[in-house]
C-alpha atoms as a PDB file:
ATOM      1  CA  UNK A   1       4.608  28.490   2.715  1.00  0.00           C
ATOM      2  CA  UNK A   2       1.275  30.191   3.076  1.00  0.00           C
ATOM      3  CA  UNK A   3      -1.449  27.989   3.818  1.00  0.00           C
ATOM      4  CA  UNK A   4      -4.209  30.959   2.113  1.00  0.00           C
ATOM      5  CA  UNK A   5      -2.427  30.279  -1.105  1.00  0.00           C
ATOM      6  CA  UNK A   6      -4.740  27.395  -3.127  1.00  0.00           C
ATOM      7  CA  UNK A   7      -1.890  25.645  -4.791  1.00  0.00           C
ATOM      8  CA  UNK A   8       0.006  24.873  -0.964  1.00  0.00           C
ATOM      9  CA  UNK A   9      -3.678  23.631   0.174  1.00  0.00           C
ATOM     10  CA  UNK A  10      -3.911  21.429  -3.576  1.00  0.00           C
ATOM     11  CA  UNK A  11      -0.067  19.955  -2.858  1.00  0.00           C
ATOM     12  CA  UNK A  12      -0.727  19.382   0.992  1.00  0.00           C
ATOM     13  CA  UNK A  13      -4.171  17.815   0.298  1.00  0.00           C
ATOM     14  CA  UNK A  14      -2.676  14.980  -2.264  1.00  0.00           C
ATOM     15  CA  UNK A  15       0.355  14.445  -0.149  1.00  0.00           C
ATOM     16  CA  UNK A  16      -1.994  13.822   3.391  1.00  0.00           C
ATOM     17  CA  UNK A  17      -4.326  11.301   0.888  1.00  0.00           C
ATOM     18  CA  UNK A  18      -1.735   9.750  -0.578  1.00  0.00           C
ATOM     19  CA  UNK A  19      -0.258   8.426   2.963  1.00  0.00           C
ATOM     20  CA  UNK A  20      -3.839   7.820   4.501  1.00  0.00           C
ATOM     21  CA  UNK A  21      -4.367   5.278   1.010  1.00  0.00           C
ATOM     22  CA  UNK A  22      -0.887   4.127   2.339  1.00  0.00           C
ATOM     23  CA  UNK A  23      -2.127   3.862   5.458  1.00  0.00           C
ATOM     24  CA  UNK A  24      -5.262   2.471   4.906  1.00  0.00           C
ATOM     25  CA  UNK A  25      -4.222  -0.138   2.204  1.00  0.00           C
ATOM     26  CA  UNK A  26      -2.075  -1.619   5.002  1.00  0.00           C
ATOM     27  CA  UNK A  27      -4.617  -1.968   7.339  1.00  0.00           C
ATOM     28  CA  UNK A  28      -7.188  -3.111   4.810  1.00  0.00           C
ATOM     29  CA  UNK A  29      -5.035  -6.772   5.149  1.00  0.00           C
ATOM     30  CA  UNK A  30      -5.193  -6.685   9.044  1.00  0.00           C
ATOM     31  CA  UNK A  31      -8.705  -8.388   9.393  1.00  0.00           C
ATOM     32  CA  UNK A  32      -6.631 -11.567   7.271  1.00  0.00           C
ATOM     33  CA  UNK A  33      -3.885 -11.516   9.445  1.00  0.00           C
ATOM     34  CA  UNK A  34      -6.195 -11.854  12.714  1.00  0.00           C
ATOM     35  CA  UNK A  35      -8.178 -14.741  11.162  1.00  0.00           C
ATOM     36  CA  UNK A  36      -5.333 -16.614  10.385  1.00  0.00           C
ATOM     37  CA  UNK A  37      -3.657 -16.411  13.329  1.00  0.00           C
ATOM     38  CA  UNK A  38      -7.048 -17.192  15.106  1.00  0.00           C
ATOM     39  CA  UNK A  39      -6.959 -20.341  12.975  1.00  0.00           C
ATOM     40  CA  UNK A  40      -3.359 -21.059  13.108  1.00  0.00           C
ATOM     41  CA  UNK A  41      -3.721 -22.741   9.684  1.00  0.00           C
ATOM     42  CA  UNK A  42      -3.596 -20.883   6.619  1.00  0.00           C
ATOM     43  CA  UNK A  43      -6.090 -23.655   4.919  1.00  0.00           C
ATOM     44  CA  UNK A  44      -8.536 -22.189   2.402  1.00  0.00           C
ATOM     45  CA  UNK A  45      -6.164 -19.795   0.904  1.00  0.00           C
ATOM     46  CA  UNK A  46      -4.990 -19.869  -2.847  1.00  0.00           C
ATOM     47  CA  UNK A  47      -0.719 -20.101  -2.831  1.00  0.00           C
ATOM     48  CA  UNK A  48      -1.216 -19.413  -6.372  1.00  0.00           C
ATOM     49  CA  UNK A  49      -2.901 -16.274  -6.088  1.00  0.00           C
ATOM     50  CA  UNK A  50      -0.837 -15.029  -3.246  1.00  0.00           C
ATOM     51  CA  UNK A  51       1.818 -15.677  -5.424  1.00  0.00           C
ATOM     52  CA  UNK A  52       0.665 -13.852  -8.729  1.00  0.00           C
ATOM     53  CA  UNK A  53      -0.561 -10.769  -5.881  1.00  0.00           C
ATOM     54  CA  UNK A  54       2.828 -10.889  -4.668  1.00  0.00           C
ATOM     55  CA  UNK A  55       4.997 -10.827  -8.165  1.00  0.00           C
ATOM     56  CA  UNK A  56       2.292  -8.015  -9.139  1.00  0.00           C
ATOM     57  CA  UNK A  57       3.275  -6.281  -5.923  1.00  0.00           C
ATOM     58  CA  UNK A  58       7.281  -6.168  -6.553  1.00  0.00           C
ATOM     59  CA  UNK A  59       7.269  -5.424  -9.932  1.00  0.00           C
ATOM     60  CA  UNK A  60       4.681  -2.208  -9.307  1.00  0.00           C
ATOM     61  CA  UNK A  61       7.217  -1.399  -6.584  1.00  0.00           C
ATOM     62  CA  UNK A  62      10.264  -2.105  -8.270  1.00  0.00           C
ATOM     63  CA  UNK A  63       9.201  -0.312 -11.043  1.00  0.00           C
ATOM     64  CA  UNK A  64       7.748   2.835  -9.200  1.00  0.00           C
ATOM     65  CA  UNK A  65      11.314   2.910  -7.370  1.00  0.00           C
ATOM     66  CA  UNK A  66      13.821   2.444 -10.250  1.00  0.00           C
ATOM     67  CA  UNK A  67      11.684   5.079 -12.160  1.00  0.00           C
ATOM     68  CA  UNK A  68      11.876   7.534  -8.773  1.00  0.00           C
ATOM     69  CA  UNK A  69       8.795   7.908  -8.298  1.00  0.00           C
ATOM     70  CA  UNK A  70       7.367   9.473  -5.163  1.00  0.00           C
ATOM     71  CA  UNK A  71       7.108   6.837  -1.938  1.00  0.00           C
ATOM     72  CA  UNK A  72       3.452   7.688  -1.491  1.00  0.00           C
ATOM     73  CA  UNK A  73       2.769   6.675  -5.170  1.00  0.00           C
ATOM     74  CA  UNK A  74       3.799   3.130  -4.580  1.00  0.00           C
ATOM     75  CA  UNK A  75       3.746   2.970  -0.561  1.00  0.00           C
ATOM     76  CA  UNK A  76       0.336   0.390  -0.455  1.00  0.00           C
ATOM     77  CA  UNK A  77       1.965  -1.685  -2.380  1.00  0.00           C
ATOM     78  CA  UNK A  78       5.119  -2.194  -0.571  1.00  0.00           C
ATOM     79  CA  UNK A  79       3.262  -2.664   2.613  1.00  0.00           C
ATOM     80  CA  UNK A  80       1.198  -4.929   1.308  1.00  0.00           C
ATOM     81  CA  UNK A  81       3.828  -7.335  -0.043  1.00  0.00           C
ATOM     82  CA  UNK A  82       5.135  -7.531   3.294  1.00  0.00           C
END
């Protein structure tokens, strides 16, 4: 692989951003989880709409996966749900 060639850089460049949006998605929830936990109650949140999120979620990811699609084109998601 030669790093000087611009199609290598173009490949490595949407593999590395589409982890960090993997990454990132995932840690885009955290600030939830903390006040939650800092509240121990989970009052004030929708069950409906975490449920519609999370059917949303599986079916993108069940989808994405039965179709074999790349991880990093569905990753978010599957973090996400969990």
């Amino acid at each position: 692989m030669e790093f000087d060639d611009i199609e290598c850089l173009k490949v490595t460049f949407i593999k590395t951003l589409g982890y960090a949006i993997v990454v990132l998605a995932t840690v885009g929830k955290v600030p939830q989880i903390v006040n939650i936990l800092k509240a121990g109650s989970t009052d004030g949140l929708s069950m409906f709409s975490i449920f519609v999120e999370s059917v949303g979620y599986v079916l993108t990811v069940g989808y994405n996966y039965h179709s074999g699609y790349p991880f990093g084109t569905y990753g978010e998601l599957f973090f996400l749900f969990l």
